[in-house]
Protein backbone atom coordinates (compact mmCIF):
# COMPACT_ATOMS: atom_id res chain seq x y z
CA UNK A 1 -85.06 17.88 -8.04
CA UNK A 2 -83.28 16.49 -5.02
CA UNK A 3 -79.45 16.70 -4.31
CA UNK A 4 -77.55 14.88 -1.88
CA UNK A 5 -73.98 16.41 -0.87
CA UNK A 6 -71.12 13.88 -1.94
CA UNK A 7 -69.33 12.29 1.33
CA UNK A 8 -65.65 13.05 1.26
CA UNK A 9 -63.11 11.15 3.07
CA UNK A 10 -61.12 13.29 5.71
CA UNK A 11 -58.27 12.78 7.33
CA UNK A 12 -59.24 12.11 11.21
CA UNK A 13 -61.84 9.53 9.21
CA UNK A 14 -58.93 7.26 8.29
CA UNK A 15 -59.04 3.64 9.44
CA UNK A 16 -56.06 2.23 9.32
CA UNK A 17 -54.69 -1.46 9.00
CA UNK A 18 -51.22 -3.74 9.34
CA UNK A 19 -50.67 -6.15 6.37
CA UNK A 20 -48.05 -8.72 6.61
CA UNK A 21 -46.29 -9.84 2.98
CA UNK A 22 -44.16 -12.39 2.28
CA UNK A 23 -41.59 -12.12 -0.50
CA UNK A 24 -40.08 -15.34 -0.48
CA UNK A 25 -40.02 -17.45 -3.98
CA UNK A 26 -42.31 -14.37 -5.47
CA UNK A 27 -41.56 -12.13 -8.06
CA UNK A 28 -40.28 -8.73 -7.30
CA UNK A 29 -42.92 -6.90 -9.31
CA UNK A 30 -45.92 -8.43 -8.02
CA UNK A 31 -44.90 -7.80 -4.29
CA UNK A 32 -44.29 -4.45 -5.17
CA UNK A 33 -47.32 -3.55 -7.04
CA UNK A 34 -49.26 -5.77 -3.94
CA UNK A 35 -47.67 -3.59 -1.42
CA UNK A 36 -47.87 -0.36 -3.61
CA UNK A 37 -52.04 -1.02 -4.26
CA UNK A 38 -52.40 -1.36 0.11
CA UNK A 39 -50.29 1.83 1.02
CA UNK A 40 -52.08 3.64 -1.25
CA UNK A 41 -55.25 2.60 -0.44
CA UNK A 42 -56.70 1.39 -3.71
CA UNK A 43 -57.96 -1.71 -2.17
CA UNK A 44 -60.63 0.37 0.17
CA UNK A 45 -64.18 1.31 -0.87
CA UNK A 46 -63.46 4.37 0.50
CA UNK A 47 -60.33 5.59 -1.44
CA UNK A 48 -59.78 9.38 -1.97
CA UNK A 49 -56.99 10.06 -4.14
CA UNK A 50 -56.06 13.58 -2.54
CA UNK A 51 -55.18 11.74 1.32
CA UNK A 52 -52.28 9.08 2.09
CA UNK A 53 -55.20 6.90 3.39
CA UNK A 54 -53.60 3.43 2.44
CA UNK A 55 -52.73 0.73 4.95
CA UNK A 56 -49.50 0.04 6.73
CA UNK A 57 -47.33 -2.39 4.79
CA UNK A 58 -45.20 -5.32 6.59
CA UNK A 59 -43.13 -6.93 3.42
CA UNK A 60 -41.09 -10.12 5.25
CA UNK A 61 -38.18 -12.26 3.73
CA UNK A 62 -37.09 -9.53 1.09
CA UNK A 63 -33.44 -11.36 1.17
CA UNK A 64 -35.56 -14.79 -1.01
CA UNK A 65 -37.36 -12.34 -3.49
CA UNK A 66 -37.19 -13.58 -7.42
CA UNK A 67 -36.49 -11.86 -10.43
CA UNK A 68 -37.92 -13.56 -13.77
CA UNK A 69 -35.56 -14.12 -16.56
CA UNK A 70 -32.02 -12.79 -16.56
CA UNK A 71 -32.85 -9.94 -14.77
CA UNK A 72 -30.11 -11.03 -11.79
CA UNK A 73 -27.33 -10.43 -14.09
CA UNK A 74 -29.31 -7.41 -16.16
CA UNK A 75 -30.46 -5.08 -13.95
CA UNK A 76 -28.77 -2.73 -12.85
CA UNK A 77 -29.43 -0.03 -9.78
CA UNK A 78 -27.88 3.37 -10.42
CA UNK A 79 -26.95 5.87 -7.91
CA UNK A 80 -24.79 9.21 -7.99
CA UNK A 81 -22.42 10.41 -5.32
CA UNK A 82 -22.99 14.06 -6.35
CA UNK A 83 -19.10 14.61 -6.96
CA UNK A 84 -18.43 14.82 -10.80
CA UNK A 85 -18.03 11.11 -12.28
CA UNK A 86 -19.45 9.82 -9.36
CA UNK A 87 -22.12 7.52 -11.08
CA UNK A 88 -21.82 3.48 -9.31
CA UNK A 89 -23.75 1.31 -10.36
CA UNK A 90 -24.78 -2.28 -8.85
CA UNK A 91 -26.26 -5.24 -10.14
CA UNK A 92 -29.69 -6.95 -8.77
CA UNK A 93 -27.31 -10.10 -7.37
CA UNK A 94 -24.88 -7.47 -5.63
CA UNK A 95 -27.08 -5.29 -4.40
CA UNK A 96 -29.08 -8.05 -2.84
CA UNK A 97 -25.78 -9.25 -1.40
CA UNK A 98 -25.09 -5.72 -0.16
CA UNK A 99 -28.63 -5.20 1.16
CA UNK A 100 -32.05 -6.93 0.27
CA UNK A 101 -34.64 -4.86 1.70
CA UNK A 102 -33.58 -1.86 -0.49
CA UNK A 103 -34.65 -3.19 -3.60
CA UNK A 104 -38.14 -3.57 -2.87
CA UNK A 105 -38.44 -0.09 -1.25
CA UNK A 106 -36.89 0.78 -4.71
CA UNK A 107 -39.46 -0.89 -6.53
CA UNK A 108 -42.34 0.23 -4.26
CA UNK A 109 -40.69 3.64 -4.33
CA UNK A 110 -40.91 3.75 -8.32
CA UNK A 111 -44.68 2.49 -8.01
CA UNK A 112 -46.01 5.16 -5.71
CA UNK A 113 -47.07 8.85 -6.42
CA UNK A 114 -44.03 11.38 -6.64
CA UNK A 115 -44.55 14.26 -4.12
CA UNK A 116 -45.74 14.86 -0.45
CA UNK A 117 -48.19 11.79 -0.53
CA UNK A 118 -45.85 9.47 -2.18
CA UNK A 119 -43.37 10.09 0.45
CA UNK A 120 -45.71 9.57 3.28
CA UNK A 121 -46.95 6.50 1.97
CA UNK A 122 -43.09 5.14 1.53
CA UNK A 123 -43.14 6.00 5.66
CA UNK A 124 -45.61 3.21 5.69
CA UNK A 125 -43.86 0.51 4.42
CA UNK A 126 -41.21 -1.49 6.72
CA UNK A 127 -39.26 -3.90 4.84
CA UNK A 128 -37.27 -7.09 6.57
CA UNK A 129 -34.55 -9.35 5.43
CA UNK A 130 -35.79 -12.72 7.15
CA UNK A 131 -38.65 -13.80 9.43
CA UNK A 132 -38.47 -11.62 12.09
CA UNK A 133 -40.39 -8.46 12.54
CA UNK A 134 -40.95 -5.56 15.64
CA UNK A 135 -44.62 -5.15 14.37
CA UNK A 136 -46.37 -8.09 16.21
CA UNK A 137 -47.89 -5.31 18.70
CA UNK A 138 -49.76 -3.69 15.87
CA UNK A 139 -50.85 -6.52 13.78
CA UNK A 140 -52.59 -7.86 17.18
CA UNK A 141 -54.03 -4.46 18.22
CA UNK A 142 -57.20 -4.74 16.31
CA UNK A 143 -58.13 -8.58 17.76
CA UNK A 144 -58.33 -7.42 21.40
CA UNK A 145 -61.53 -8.02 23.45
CA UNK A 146 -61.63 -3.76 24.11
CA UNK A 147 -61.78 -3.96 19.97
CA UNK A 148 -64.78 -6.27 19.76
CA UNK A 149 -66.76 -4.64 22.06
CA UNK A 150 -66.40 -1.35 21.04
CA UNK A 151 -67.33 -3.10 17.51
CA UNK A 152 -70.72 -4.27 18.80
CA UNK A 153 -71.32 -1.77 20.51
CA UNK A 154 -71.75 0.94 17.22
């Protein structure tokens, strides 16, 4: 009987990738669970679950998300100020008032793995207000000429 040894994933075999998300009009949820599959790198072939292999993550307009429902008035986002009573809480219209982008890396944040690899995935994720992003570089880097010839050539 013949075995053949199992490929496993490494780490300097990662190939990563820039995806660019827009939130506008969607619903918080699904552009969190979207952007929560690519950083982890469900949507790959080759997905390991032990490595932080997933893609970098781009989510644009967070400031025109949606909520479904009465959510705007009913959620609420906790946070502690470590002195005793110090518990403030926030609504989801207030806090998107106060600042947009932080309640989809909440939501991403809540959808990821706890631990070392969730946290390293959550480094992958950049999160803007409006239009405008400082990632063009990288989301052009793999459509270069130097890119498609190396391509043809392996």
């Amino acid at each position: 009987m013949m075995t053949t040894k199992t490929y496993r994933l490494s780490a300097n075999d990662l190939d990563r990738r820039w995806h660019v998300l827009d939130a506008a009009g969607r619903p918080l949820g699904r552009v969190a669970s979207e952007a929560a599959r690519l950083l982890q790198g469900k949507h790959k072939p080759t997905f390991e679950p032990h490595l932080a292999m997933g893609d970098f993550v781009i989510i644009i307009n967070a400031g025109k998300v949606d909520v479904t429902g009465a959510k705007r008035e009913q959620k609420i986002y906790y946070r502690h100020t470590l002195y005793p009573g110090g518990l403030r809480q926030r609504t989801f219209t207030e806090q998107m008032n106060r600042d947009a982008t932080r309640v989809i890396e909440k939501a991403v944040k809540g959808m990821l793995p706890s631990g070392v690899r969730g946290r390293a995935m959550l480094r992958m994720l950049k999160v803007y207000s409006d239009q405008t992003h400082p990632h063009q570089a990288q989301l052009a880097a793999g459509t270069g000429a130097r890119v498609r010839k190396n391509a043809e050539q392996q």
